[in-house]
N, C-alpha and C. Protein backbone atom coordinates (compact mmCIF):
# COMPACT_ATOMS: atom_id res chain seq x y z
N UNK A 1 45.63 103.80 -108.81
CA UNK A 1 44.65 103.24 -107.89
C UNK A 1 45.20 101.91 -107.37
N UNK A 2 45.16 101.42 -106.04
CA UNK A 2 45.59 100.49 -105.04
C UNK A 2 44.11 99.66 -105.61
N UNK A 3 44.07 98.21 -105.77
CA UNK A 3 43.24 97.56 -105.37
C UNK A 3 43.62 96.30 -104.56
N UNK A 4 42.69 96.86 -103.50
CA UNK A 4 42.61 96.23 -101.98
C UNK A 4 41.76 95.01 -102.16
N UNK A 5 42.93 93.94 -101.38
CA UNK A 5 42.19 92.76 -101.24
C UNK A 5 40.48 92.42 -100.32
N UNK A 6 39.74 91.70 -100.52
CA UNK A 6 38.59 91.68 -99.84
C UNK A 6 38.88 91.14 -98.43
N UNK A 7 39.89 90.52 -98.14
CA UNK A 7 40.12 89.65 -97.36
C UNK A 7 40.81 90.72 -96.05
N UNK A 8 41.66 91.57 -96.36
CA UNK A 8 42.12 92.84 -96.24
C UNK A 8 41.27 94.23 -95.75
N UNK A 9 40.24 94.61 -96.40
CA UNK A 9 39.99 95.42 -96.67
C UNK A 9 38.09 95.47 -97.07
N UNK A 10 36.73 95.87 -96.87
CA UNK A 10 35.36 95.99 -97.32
C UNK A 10 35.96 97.04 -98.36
N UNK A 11 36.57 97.85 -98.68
CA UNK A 11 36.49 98.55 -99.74
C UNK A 11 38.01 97.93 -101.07
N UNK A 12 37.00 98.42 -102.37
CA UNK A 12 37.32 97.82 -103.70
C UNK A 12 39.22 98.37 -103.88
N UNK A 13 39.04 99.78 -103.81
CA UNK A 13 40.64 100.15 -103.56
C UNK A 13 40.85 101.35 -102.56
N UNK A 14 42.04 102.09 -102.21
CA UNK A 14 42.67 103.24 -101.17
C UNK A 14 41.52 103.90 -101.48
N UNK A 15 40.98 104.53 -102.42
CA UNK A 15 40.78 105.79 -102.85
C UNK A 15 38.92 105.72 -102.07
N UNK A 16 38.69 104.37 -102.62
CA UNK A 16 37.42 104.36 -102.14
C UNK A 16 37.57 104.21 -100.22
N UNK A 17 38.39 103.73 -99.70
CA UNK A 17 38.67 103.74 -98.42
C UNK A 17 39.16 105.06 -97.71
N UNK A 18 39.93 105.89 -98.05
CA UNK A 18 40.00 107.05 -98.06
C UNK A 18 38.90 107.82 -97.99
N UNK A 19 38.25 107.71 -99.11
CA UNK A 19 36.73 108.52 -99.17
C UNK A 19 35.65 108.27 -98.11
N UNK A 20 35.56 106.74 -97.54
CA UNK A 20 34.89 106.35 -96.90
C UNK A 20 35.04 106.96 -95.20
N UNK A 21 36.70 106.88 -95.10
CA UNK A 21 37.42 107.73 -93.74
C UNK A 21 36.87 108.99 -93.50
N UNK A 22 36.79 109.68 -94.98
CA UNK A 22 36.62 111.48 -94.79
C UNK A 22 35.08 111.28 -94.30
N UNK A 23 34.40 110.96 -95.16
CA UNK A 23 32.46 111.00 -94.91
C UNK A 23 32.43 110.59 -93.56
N UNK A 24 32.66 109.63 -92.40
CA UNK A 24 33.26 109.00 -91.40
C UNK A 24 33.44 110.25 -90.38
N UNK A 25 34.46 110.99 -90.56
CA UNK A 25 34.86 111.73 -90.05
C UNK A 25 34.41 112.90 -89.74
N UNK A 26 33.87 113.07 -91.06
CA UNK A 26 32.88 114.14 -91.39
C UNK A 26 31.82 114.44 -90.75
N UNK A 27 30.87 113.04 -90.65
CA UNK A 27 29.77 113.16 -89.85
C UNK A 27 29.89 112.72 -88.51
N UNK A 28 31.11 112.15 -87.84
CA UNK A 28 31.63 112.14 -86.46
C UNK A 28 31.79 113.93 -86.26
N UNK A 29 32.35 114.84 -86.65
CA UNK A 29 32.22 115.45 -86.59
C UNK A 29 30.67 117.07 -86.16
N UNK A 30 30.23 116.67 -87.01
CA UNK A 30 29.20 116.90 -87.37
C UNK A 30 28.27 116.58 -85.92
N UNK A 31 28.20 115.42 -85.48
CA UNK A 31 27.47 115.26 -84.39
C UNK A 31 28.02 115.86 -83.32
N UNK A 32 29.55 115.72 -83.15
CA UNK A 32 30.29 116.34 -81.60
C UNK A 32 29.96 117.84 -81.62
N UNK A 33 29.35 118.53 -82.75
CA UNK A 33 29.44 119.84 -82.98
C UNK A 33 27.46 120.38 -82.69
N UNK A 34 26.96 119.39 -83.06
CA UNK A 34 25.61 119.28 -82.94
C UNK A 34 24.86 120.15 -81.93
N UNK A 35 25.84 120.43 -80.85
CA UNK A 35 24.56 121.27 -79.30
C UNK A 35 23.54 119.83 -78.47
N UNK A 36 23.58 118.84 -79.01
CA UNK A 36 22.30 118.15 -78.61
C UNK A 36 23.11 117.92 -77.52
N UNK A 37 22.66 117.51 -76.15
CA UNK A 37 23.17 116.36 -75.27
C UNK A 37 22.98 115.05 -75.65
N UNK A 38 24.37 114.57 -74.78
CA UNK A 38 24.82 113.45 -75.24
C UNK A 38 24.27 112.10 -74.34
N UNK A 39 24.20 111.15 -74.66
CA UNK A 39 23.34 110.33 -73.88
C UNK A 39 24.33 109.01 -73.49
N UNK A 40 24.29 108.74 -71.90
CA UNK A 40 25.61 107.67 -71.51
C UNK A 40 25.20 105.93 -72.70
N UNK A 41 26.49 105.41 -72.89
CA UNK A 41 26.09 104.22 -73.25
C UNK A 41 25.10 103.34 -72.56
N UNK A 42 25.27 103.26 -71.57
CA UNK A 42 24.19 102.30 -71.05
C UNK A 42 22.75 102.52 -70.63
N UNK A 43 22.42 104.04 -70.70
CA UNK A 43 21.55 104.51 -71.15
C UNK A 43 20.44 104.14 -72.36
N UNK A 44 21.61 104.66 -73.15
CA UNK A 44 20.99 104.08 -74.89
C UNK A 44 21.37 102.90 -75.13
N UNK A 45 21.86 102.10 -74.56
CA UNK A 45 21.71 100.15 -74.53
C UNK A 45 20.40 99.85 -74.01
N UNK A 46 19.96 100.60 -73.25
CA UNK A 46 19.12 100.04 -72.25
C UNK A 46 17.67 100.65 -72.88
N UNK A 47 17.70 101.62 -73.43
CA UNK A 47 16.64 102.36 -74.43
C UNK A 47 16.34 101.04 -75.50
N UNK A 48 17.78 100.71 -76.32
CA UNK A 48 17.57 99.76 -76.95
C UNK A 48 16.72 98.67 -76.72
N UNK A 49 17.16 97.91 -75.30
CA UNK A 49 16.98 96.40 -75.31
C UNK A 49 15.32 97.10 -74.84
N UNK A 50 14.99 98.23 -74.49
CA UNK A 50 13.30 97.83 -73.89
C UNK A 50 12.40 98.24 -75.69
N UNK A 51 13.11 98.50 -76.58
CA UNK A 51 12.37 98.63 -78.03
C UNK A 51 12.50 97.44 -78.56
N UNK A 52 13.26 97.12 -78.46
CA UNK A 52 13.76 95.74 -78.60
C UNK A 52 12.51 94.42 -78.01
N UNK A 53 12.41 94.63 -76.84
CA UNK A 53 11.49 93.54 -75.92
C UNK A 53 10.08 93.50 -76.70
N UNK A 54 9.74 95.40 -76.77
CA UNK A 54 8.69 95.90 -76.60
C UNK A 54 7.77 94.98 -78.37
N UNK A 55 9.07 95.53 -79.46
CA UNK A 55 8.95 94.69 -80.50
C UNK A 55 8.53 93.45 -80.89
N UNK A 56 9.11 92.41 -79.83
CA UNK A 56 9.21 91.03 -79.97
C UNK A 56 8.08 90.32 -79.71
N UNK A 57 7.59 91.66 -78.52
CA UNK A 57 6.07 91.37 -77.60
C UNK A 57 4.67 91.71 -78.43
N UNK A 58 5.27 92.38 -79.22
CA UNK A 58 4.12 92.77 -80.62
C UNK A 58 4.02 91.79 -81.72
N UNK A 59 5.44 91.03 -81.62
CA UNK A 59 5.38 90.28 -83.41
C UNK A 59 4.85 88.96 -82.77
N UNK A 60 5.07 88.28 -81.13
CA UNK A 60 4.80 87.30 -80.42
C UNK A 60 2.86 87.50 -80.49
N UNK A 61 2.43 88.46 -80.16
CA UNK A 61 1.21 88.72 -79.92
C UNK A 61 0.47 88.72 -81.56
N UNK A 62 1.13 89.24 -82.70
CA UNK A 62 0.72 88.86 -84.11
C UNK A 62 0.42 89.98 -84.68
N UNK A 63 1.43 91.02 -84.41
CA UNK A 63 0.96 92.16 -85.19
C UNK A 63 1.71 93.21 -84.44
């Protein structure tokens, strides 16, 4: 077992980084294979920032 510096590396050694790549990959996978349509980035940025607003306008208002 490699142990990987922190400074280097979020994972403890290879093996756990490795593992982390496959699951990664795995579920990148997994979605391109999915059937759903796919939605443009700025689309779903823009989905974001109005849940986002919509949020702020609820916790501003007190609830």
């Amino acid at each position: 077992m490699t142990v990987l510096s922190p400074i280097e590396s979020e994972f403890a050694s290879t093996e756990e980084a490795e593992a982390h790549d496959l699951w990664l990959r795995r579920k990148i996978a997994a979605s391109l294979n999915d059937g759903l349509p796919t939605v443009p980035h700025d689309e779903a940025m823009a989905e974001i920032e109005r849940l986002l607003t919509q949020a702020e306008g609820r916790l501003r208002q007190g609830g």
